[in-house]
PDB file of N, CA and C in Angstrom:
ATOM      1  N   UNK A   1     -34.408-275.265 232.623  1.00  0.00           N
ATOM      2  CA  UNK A   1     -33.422-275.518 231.580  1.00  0.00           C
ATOM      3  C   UNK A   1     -32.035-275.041 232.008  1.00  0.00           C
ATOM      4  N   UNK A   2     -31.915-274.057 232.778  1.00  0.00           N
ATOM      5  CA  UNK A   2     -30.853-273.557 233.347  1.00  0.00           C
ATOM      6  C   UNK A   2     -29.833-274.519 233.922  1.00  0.00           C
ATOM      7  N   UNK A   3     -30.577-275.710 234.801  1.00  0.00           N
ATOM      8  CA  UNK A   3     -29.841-276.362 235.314  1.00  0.00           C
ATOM      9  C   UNK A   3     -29.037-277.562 234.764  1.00  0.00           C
ATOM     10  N   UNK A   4     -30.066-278.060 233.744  1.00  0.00           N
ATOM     11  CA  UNK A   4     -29.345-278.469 232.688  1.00  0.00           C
ATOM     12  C   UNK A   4     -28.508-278.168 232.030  1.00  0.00           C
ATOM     13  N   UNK A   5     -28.267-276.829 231.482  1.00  0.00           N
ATOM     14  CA  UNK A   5     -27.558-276.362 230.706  1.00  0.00           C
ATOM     15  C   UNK A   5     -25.980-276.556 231.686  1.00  0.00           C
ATOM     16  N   UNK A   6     -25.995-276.035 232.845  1.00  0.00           N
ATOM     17  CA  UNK A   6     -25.557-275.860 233.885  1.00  0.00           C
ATOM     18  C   UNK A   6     -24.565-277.194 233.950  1.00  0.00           C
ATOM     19  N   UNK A   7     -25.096-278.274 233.771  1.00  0.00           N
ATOM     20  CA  UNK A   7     -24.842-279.752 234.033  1.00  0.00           C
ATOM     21  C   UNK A   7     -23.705-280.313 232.700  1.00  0.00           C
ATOM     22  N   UNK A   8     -24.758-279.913 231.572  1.00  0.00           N
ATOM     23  CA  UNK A   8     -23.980-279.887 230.492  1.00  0.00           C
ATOM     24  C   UNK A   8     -22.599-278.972 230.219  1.00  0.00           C
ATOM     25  N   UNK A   9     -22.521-277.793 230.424  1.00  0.00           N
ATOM     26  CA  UNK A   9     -21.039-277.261 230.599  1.00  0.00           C
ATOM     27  C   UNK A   9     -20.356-277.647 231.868  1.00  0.00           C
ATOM     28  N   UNK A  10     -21.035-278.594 232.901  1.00  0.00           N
ATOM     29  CA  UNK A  10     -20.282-279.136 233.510  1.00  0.00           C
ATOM     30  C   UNK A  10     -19.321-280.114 233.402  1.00  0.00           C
ATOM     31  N   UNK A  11     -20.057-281.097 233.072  1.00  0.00           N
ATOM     32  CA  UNK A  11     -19.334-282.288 232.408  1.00  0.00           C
ATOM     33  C   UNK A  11     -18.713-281.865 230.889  1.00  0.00           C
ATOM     34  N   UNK A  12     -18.818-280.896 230.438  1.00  0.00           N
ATOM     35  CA  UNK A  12     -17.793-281.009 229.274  1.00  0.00           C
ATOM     36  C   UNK A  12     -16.116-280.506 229.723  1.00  0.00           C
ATOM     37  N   UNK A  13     -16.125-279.284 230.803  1.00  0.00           N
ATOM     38  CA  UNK A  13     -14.984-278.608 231.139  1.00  0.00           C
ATOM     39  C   UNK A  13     -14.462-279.210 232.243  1.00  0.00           C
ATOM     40  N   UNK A  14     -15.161-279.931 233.111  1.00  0.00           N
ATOM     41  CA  UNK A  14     -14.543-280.259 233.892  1.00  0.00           C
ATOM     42  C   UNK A  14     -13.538-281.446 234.083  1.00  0.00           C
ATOM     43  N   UNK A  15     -13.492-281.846 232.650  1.00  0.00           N
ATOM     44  CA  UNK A  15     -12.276-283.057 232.633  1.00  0.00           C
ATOM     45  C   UNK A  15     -10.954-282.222 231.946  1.00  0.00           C
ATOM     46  N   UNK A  16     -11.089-281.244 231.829  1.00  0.00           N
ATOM     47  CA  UNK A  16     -10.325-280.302 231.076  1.00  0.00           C
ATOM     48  C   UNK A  16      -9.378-279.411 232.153  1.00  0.00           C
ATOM     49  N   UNK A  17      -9.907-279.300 233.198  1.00  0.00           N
ATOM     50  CA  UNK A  17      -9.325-278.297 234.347  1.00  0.00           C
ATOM     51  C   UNK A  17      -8.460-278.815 235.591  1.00  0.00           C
ATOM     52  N   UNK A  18      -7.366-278.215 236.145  1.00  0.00           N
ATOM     53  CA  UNK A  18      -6.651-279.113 237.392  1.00  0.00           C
ATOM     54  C   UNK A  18      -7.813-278.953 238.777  1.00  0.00           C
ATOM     55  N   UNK A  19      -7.767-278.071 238.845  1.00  0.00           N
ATOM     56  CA  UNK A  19      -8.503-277.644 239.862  1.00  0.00           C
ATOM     57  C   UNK A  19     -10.262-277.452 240.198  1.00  0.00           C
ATOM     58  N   UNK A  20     -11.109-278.682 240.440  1.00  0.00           N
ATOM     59  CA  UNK A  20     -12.783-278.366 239.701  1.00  0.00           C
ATOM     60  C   UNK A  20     -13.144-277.915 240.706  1.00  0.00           C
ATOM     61  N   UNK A  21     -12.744-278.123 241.965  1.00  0.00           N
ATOM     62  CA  UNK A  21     -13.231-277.630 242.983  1.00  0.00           C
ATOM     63  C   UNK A  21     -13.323-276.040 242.515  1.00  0.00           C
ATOM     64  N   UNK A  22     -12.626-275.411 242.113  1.00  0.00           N
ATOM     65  CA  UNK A  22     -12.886-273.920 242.048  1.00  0.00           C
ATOM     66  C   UNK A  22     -13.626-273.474 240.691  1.00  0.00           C
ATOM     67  N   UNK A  23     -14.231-274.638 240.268  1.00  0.00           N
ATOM     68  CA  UNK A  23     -15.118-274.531 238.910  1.00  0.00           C
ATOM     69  C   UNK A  23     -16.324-274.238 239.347  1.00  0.00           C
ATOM     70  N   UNK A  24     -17.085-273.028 238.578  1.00  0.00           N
ATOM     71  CA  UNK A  24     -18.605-272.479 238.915  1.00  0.00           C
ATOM     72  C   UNK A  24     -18.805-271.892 237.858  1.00  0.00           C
ATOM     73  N   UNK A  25     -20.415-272.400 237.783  1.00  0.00           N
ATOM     74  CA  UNK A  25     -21.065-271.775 236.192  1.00  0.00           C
ATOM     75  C   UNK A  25     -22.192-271.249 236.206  1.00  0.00           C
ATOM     76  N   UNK A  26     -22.273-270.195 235.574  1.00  0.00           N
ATOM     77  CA  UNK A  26     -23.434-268.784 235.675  1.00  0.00           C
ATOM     78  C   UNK A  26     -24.362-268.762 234.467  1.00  0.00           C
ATOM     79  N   UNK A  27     -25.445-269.393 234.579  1.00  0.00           N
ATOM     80  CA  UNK A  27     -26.441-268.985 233.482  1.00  0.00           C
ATOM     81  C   UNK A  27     -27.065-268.051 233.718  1.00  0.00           C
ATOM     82  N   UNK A  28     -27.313-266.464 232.676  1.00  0.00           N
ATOM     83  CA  UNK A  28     -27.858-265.527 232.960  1.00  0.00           C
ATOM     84  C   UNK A  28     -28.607-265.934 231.436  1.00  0.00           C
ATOM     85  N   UNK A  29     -30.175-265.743 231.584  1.00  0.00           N
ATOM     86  CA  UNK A  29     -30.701-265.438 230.450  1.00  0.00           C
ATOM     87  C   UNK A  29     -31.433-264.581 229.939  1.00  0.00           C
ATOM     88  N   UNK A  30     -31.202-263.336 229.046  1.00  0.00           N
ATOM     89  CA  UNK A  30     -31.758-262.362 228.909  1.00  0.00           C
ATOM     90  C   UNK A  30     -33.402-262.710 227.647  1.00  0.00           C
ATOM     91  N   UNK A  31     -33.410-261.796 226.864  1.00  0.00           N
ATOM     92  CA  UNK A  31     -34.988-261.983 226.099  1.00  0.00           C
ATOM     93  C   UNK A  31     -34.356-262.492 224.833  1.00  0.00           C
ATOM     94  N   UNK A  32     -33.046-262.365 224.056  1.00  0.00           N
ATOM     95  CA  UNK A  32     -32.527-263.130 223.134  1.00  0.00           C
ATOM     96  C   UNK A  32     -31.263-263.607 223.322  1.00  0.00           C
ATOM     97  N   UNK A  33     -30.297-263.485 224.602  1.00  0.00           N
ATOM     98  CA  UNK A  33     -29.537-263.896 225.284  1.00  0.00           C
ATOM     99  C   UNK A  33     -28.772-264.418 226.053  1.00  0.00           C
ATOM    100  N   UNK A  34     -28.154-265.825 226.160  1.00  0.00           N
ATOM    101  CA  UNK A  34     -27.954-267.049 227.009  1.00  0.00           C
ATOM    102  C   UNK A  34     -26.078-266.184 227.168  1.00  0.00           C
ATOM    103  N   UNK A  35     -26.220-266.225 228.571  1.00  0.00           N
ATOM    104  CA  UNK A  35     -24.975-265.849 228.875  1.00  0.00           C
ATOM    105  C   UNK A  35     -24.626-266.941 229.600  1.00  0.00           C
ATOM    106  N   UNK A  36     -23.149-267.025 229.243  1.00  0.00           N
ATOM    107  CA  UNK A  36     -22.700-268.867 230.213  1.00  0.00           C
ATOM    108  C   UNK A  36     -21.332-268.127 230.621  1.00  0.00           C
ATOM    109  N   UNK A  37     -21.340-268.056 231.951  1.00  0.00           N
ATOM    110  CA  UNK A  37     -20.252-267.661 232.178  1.00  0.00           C
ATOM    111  C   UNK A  37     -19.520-268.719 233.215  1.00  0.00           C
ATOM    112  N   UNK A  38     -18.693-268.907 232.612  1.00  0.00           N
ATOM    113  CA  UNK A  38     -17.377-269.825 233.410  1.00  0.00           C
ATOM    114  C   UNK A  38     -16.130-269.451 234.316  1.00  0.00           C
ATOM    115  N   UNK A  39     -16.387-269.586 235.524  1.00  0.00           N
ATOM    116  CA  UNK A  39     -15.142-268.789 236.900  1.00  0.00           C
ATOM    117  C   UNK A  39     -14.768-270.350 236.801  1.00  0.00           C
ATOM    118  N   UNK A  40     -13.207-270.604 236.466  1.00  0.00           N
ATOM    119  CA  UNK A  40     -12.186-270.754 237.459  1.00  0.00           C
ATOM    120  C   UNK A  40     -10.880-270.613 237.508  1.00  0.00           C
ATOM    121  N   UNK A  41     -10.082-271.520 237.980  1.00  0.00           N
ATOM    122  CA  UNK A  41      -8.571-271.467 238.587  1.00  0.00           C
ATOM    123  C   UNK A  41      -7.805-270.549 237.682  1.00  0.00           C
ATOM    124  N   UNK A  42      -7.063-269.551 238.207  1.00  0.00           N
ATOM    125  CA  UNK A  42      -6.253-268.637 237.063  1.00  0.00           C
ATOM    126  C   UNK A  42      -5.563-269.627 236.136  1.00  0.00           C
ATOM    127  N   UNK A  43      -4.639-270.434 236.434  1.00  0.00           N
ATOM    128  CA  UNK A  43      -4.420-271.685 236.021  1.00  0.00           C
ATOM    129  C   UNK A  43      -5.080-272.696 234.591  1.00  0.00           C
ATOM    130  N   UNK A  44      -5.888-272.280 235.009  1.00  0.00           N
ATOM    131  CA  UNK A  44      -6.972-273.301 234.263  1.00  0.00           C
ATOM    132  C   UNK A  44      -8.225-272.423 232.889  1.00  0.00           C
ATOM    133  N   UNK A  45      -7.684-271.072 233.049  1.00  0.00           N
ATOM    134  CA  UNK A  45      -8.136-270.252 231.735  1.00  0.00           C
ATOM    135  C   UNK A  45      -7.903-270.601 230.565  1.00  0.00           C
ATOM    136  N   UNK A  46      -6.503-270.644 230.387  1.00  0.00           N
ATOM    137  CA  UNK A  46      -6.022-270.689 229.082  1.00  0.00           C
ATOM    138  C   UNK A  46      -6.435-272.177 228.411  1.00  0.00           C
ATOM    139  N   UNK A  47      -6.862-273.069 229.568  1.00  0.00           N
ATOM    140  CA  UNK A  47      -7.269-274.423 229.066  1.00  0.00           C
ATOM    141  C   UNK A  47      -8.530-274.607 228.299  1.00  0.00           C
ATOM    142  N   UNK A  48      -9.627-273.307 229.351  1.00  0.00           N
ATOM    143  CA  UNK A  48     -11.022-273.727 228.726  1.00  0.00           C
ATOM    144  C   UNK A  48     -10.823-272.538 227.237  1.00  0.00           C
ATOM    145  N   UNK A  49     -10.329-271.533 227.114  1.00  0.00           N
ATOM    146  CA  UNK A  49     -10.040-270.948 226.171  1.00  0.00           C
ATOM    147  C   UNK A  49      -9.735-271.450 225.025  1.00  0.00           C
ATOM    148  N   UNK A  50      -8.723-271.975 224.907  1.00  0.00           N
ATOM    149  CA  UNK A  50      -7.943-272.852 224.328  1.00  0.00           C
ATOM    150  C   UNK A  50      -6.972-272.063 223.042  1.00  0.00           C
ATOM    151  N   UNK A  51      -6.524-272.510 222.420  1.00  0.00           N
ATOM    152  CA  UNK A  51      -5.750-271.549 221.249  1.00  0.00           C
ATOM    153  C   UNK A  51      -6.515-270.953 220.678  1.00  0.00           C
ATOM    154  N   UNK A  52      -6.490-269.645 220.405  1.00  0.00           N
ATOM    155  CA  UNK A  52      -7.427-268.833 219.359  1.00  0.00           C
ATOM    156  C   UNK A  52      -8.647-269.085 219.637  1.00  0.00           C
ATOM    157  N   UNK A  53      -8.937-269.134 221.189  1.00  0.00           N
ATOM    158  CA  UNK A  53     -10.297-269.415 221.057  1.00  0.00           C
ATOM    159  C   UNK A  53     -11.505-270.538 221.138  1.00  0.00           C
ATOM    160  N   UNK A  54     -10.217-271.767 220.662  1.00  0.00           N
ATOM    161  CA  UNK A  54     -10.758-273.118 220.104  1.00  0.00           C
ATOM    162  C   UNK A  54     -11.569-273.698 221.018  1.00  0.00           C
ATOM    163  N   UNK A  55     -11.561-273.780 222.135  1.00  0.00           N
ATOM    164  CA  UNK A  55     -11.853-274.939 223.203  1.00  0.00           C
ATOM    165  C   UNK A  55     -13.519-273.747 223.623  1.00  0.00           C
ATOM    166  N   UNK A  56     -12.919-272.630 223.610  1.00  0.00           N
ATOM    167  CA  UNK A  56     -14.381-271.713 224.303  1.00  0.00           C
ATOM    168  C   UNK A  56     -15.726-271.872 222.540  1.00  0.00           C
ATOM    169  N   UNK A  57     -15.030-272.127 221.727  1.00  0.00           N
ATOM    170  CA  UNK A  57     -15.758-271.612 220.662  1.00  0.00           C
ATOM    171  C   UNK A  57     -16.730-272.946 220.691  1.00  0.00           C
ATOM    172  N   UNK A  58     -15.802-274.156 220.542  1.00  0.00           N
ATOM    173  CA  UNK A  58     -16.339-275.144 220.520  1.00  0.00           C
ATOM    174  C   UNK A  58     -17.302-275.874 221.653  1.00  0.00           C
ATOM    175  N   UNK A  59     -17.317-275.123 223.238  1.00  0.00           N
ATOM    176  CA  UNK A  59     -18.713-275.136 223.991  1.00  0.00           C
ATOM    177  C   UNK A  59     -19.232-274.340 223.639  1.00  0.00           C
ATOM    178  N   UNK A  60     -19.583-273.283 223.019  1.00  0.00           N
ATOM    179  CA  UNK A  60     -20.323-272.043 222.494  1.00  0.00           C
ATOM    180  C   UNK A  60     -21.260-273.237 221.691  1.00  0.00           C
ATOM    181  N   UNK A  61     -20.872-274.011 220.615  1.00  0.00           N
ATOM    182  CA  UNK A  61     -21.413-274.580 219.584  1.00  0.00           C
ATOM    183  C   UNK A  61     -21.793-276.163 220.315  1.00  0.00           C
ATOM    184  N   UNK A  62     -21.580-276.184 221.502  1.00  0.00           N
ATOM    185  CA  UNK A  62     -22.335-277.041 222.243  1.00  0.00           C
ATOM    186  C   UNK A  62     -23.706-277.033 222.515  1.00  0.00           C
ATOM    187  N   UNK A  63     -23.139-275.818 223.267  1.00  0.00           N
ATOM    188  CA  UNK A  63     -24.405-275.269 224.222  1.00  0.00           C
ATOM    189  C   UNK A  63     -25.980-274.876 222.972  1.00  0.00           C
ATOM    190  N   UNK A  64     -25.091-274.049 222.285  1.00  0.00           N
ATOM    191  CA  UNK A  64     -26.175-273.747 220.909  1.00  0.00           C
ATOM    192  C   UNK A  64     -26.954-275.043 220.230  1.00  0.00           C
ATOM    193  N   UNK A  65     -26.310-276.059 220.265  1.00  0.00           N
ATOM    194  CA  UNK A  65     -26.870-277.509 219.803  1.00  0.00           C
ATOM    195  C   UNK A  65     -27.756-277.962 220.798  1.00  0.00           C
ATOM    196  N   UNK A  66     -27.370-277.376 222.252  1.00  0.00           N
ATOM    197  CA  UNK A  66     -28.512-278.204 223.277  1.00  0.00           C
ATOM    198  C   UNK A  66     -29.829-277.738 223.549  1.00  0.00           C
ATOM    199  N   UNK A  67     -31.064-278.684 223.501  1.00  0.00           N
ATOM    200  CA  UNK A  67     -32.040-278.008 223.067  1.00  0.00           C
ATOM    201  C   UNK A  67     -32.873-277.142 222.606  1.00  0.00           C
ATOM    202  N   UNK A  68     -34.336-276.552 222.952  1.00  0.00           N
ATOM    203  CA  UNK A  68     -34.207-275.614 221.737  1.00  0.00           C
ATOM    204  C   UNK A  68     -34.274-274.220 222.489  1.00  0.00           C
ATOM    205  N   UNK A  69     -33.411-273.710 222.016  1.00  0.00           N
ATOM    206  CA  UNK A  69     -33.173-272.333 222.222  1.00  0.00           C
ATOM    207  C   UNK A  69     -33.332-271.472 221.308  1.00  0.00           C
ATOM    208  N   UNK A  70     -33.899-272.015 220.597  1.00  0.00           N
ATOM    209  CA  UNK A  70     -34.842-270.944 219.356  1.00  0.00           C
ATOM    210  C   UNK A  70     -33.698-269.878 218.680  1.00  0.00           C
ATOM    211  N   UNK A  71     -34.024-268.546 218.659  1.00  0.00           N
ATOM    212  CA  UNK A  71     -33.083-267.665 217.714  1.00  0.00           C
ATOM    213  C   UNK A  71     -32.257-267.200 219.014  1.00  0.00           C
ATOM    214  N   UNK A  72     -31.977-267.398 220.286  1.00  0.00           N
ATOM    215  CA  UNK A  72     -31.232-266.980 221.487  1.00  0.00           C
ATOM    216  C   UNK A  72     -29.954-266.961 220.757  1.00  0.00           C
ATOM    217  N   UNK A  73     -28.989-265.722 221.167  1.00  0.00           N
ATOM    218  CA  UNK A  73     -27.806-265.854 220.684  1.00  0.00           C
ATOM    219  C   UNK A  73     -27.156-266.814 222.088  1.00  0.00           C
ATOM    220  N   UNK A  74     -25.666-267.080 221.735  1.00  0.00           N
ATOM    221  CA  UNK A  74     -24.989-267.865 223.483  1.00  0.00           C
ATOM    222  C   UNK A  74     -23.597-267.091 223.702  1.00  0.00           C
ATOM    223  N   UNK A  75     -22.938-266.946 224.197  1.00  0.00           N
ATOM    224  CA  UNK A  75     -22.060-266.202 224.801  1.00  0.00           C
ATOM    225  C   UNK A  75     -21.788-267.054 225.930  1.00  0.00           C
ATOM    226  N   UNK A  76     -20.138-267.519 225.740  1.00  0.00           N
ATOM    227  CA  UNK A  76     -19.231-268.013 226.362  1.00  0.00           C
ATOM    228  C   UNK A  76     -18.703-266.951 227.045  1.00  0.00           C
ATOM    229  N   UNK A  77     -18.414-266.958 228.398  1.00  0.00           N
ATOM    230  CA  UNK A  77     -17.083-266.121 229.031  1.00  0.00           C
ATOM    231  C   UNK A  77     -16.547-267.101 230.025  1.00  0.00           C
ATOM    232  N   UNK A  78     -15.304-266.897 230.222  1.00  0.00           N
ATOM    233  CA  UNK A  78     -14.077-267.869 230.996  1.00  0.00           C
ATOM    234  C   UNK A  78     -14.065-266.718 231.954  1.00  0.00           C
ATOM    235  N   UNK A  79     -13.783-267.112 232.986  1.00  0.00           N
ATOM    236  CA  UNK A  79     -13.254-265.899 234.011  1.00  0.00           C
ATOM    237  C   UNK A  79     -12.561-266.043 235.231  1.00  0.00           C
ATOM    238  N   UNK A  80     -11.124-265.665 235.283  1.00  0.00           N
ATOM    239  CA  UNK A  80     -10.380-265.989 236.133  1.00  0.00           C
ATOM    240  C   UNK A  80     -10.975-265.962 237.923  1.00  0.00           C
ATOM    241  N   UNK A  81     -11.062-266.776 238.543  1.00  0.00           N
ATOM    242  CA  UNK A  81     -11.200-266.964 240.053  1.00  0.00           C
ATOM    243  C   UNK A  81     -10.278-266.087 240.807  1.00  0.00           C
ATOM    244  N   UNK A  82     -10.433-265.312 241.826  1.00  0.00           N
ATOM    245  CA  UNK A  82      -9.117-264.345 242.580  1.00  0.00           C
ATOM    246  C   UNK A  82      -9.552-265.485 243.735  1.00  0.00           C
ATOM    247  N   UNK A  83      -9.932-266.323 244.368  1.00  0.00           N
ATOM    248  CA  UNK A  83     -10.050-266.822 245.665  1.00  0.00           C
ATOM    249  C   UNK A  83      -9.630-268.693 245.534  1.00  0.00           C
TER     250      UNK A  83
END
């Protein structure tokens, strides 16, 4: 499921960003915990972020819609690239 998931925050952010080449995505899943963490372009933070939040909140409520992930909480993080 990982890789899916993986696929799916792919194609949602990556029409969103200048730079995809430096786009990479981290599924960590703990025992009630889906961590999605998103590295890229310093550049390109404030995009997947979006105002107040908007753009990260609204893959949060993606990802939570994509299959079943039962009572798992999800956790978005954006995270600037240094390379």
């Amino acid at each position: 499921m990982n890789g899916d998931l993986q696929k799916l925050i792919r194609t949602l952010v990556a029409p969103m960003v200048e730079f995809e080449n430096k786009l990479n995505i981290e599924i960590k899943e703990d025992n009630n915990v889906i961590q999605c963490s998103i590295h890229a372009a310093g550049t390109d933070v404030g995009r997947l972020i979006g105002r107040n939040g908007s753009v990260a909140e609204n893959i949060q409520q993606v990802v939570r819609a994509f299959g079943h992930l039962g009572l798992k909480k999800v956790q978005i993080s954006v995270i600037a690239n240094n390379g």
